[in-house]
PDB file of N, CA and C in Angstrom:
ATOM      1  N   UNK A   1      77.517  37.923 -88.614  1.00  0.00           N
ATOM      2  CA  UNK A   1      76.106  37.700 -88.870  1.00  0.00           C
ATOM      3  C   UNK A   1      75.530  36.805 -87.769  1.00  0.00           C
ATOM      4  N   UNK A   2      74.260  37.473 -87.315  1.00  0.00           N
ATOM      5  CA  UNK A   2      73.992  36.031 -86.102  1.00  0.00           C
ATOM      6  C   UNK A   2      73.205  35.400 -86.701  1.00  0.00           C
ATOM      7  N   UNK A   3      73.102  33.835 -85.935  1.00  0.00           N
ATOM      8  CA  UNK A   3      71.661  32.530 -86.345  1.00  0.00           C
ATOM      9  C   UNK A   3      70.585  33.676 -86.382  1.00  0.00           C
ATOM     10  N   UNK A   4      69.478  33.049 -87.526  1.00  0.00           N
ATOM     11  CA  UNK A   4      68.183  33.539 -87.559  1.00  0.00           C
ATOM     12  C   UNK A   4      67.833  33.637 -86.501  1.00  0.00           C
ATOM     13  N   UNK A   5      67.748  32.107 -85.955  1.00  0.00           N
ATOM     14  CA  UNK A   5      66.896  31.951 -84.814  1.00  0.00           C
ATOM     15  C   UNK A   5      67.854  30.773 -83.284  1.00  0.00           C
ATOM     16  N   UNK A   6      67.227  31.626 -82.351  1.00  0.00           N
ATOM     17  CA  UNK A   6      68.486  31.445 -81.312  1.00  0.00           C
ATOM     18  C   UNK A   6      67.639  31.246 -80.081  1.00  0.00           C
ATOM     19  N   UNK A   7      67.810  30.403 -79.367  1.00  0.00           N
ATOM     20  CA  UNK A   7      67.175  29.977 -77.944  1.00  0.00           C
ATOM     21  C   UNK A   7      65.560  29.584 -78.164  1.00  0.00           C
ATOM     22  N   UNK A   8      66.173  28.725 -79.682  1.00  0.00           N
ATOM     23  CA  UNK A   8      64.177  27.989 -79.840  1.00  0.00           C
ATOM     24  C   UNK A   8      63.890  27.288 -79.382  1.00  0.00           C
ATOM     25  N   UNK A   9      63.125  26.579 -78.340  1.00  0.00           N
ATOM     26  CA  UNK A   9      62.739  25.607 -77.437  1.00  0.00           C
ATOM     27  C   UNK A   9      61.462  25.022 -77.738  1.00  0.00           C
ATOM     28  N   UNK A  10      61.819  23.622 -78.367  1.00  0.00           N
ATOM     29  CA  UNK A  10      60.931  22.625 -79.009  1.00  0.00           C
ATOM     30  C   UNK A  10      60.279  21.476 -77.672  1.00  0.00           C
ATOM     31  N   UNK A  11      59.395  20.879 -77.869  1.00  0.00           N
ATOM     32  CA  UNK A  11      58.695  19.959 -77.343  1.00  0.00           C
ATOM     33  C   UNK A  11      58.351  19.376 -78.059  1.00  0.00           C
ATOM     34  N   UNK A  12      58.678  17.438 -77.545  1.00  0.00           N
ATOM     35  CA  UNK A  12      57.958  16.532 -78.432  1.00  0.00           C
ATOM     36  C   UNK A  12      56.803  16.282 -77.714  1.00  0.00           C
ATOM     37  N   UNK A  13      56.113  15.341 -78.542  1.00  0.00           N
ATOM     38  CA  UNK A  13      54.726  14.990 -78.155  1.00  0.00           C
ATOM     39  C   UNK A  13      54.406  14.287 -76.525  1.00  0.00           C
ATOM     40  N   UNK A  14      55.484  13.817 -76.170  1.00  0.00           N
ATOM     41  CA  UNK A  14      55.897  13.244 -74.982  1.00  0.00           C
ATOM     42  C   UNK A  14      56.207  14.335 -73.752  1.00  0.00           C
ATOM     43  N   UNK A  15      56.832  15.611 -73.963  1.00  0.00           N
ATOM     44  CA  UNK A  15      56.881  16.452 -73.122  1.00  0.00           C
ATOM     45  C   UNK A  15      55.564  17.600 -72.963  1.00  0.00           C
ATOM     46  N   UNK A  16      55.104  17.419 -73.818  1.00  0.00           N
ATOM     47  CA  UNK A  16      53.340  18.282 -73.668  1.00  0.00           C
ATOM     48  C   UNK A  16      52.364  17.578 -72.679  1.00  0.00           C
ATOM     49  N   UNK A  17      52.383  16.226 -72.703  1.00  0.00           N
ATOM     50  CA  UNK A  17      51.243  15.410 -72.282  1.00  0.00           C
ATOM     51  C   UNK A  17      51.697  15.291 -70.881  1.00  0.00           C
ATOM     52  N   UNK A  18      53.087  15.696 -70.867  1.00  0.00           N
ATOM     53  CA  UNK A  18      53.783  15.460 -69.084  1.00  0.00           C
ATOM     54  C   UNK A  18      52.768  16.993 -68.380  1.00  0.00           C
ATOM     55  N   UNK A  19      52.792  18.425 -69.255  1.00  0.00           N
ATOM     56  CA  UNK A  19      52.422  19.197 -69.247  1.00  0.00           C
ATOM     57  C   UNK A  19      50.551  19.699 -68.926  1.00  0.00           C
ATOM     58  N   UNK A  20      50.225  19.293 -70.059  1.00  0.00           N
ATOM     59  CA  UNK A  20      48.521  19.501 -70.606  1.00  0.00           C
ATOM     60  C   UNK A  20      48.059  18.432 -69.941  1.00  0.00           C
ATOM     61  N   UNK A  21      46.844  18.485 -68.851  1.00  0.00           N
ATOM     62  CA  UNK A  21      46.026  18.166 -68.818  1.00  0.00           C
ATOM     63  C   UNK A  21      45.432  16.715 -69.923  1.00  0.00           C
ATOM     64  N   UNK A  22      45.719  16.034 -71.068  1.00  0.00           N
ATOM     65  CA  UNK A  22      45.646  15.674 -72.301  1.00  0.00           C
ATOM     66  C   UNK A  22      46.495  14.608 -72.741  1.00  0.00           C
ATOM     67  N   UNK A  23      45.762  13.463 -73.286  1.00  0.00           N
ATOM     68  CA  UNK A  23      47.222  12.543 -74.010  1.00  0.00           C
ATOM     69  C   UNK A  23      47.630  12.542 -75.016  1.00  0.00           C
ATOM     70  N   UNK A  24      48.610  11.794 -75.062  1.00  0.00           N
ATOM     71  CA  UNK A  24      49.417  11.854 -76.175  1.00  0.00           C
ATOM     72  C   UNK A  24      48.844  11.564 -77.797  1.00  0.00           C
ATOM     73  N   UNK A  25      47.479  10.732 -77.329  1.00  0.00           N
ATOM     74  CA  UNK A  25      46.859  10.854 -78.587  1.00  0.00           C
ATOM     75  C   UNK A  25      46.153  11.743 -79.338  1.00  0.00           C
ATOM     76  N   UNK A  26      45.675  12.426 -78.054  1.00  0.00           N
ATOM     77  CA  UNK A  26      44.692  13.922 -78.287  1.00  0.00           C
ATOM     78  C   UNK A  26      46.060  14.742 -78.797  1.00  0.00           C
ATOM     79  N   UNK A  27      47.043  14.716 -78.572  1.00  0.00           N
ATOM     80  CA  UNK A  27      48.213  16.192 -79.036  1.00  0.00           C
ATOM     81  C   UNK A  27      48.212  15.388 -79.950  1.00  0.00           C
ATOM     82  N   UNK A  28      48.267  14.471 -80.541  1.00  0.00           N
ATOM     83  CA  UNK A  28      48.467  14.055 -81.865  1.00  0.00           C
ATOM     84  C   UNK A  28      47.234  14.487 -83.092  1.00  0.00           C
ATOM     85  N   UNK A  29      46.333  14.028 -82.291  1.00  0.00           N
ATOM     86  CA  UNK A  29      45.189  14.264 -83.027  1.00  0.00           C
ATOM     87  C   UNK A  29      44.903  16.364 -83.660  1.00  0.00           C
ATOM     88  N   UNK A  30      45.560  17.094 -82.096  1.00  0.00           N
ATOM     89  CA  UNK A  30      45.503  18.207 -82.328  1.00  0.00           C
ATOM     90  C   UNK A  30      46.453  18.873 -83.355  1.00  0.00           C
ATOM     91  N   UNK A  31      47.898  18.110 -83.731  1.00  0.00           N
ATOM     92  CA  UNK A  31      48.248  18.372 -84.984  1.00  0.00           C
ATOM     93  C   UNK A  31      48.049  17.736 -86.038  1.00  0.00           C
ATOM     94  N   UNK A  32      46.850  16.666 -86.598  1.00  0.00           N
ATOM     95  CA  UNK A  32      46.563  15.938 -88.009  1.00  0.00           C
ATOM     96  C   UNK A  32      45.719  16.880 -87.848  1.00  0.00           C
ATOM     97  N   UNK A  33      45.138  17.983 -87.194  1.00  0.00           N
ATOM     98  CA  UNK A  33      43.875  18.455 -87.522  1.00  0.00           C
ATOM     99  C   UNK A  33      44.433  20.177 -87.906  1.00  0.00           C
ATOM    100  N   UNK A  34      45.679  20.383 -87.069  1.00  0.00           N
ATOM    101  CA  UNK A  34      46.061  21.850 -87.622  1.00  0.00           C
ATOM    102  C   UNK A  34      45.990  22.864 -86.324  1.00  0.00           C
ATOM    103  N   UNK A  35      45.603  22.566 -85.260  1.00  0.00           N
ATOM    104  CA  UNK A  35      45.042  22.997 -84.149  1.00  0.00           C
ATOM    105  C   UNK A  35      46.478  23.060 -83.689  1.00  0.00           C
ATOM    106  N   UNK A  36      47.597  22.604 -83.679  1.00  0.00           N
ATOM    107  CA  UNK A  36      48.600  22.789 -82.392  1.00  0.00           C
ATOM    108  C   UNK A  36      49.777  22.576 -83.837  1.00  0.00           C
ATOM    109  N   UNK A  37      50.423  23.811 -84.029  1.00  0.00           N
ATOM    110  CA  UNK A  37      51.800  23.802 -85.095  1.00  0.00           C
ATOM    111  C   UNK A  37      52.659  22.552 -85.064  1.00  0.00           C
ATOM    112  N   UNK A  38      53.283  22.097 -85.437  1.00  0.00           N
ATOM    113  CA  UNK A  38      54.082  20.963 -85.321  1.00  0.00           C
ATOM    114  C   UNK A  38      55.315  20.524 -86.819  1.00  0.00           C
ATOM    115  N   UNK A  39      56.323  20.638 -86.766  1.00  0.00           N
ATOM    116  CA  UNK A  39      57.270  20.287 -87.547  1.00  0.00           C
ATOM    117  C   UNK A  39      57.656  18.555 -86.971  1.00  0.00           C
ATOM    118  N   UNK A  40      57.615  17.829 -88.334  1.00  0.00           N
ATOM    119  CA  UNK A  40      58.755  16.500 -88.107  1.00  0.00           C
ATOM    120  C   UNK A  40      59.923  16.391 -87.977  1.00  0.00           C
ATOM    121  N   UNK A  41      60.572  16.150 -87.304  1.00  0.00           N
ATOM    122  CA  UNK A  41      61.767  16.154 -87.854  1.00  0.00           C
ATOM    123  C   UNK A  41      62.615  14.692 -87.346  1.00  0.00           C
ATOM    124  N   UNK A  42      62.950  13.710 -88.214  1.00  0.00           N
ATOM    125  CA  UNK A  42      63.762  12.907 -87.758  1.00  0.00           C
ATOM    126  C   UNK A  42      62.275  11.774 -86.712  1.00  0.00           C
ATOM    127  N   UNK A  43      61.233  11.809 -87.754  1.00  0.00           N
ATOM    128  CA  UNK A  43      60.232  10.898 -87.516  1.00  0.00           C
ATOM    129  C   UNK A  43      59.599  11.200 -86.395  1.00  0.00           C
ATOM    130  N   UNK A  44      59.475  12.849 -85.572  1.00  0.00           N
ATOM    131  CA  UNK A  44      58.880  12.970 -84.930  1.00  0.00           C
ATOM    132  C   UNK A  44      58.340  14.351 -84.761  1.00  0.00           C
ATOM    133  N   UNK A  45      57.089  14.378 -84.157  1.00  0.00           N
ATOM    134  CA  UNK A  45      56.941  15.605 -84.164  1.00  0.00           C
ATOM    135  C   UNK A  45      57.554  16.732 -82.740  1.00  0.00           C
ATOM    136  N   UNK A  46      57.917  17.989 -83.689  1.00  0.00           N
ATOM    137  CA  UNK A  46      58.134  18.744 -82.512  1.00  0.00           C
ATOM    138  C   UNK A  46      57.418  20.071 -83.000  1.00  0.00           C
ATOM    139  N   UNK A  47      57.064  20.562 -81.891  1.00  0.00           N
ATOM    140  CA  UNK A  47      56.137  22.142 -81.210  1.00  0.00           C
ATOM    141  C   UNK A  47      57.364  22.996 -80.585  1.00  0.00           C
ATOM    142  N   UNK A  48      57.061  24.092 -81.343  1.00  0.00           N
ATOM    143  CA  UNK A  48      57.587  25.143 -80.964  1.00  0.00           C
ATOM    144  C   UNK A  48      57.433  26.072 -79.602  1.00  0.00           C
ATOM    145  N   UNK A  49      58.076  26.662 -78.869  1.00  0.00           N
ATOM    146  CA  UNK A  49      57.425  27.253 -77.594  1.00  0.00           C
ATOM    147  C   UNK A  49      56.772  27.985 -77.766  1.00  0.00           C
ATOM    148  N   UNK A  50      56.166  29.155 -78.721  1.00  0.00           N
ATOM    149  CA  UNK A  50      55.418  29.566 -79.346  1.00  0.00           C
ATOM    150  C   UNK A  50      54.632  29.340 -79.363  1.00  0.00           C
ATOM    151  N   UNK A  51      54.241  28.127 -80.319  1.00  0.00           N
ATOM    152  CA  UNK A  51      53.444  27.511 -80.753  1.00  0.00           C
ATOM    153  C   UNK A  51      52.520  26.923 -79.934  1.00  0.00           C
ATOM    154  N   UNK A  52      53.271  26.429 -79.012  1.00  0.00           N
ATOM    155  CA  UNK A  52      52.327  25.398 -77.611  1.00  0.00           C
ATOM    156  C   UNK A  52      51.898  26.384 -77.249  1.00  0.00           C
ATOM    157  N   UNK A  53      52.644  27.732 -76.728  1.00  0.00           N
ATOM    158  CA  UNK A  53      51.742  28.706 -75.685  1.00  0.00           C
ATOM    159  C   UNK A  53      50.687  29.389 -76.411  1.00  0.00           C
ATOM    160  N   UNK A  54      50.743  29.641 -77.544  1.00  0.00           N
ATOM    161  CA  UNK A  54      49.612  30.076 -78.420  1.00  0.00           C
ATOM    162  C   UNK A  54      48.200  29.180 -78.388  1.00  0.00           C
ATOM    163  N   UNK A  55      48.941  28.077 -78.503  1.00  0.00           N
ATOM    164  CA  UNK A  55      47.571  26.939 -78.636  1.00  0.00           C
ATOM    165  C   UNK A  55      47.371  26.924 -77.044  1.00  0.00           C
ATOM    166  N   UNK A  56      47.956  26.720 -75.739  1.00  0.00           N
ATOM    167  CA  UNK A  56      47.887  26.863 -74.770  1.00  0.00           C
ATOM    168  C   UNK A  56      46.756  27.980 -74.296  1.00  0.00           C
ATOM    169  N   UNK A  57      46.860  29.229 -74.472  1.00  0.00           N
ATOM    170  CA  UNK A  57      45.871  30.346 -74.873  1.00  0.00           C
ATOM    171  C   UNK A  57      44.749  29.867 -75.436  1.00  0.00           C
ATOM    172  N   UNK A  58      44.671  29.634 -76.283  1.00  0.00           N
ATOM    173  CA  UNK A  58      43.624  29.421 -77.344  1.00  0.00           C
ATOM    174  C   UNK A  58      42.527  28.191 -76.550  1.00  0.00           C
ATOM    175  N   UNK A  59      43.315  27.136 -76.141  1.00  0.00           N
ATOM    176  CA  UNK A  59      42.482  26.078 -75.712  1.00  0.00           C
ATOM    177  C   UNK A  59      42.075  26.508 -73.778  1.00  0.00           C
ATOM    178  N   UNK A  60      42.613  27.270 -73.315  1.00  0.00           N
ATOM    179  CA  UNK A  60      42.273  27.469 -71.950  1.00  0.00           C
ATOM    180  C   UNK A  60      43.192  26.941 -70.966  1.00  0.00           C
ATOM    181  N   UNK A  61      44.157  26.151 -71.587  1.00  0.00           N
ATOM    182  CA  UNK A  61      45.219  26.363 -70.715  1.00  0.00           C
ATOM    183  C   UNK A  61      46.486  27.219 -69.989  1.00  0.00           C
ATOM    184  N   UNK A  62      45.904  28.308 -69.254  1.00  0.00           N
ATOM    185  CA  UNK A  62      46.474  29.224 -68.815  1.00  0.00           C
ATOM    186  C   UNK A  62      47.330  28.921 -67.679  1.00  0.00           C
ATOM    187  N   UNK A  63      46.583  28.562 -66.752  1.00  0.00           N
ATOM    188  CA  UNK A  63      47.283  28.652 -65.400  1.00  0.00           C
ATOM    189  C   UNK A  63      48.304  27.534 -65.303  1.00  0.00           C
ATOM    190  N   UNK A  64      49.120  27.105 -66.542  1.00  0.00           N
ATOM    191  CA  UNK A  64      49.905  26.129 -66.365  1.00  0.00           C
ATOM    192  C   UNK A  64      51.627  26.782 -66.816  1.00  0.00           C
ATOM    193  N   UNK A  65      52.164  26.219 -66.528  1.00  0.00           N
ATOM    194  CA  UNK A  65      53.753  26.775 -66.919  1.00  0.00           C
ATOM    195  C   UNK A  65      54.729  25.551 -67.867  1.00  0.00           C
ATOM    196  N   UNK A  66      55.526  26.763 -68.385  1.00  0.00           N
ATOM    197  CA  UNK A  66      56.330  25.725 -69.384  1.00  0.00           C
ATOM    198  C   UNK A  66      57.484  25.486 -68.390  1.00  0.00           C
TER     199      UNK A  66
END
């Protein structure tokens, strides 16, 4: 049987803001509001690669790379 899920690549709030244009308070703010997916885990938040590039899309950040 294989893992559900296999080669998932998370980002904390600290590796987005190295990324986005954006600080660390605004990515914060963008998940209390629902705007950017985010799981806790172990008192912090992490974003899915998915998830960032979706919201990445959505907000106009295109021409940037993960």
């Amino acid at each position: 049987m294989q893992p559900l899920l296999t080669n998932v690549t998370e980002y904390g709030i600290e590796d987005i803001a190295k990324v986005l244009p954006i600080g660390e308070q605004q990515i914060r703010r963008y998940i209390k509001t629902g705007e950017l997916k985010a799981t806790l885990k172990r008192n912090r938040y992490r974003v899915a690669e998915e998830d960032l590039k979706t919201f990445m899309v959505e907000k106009g950040f295109t021409n940037l790379n993960l």
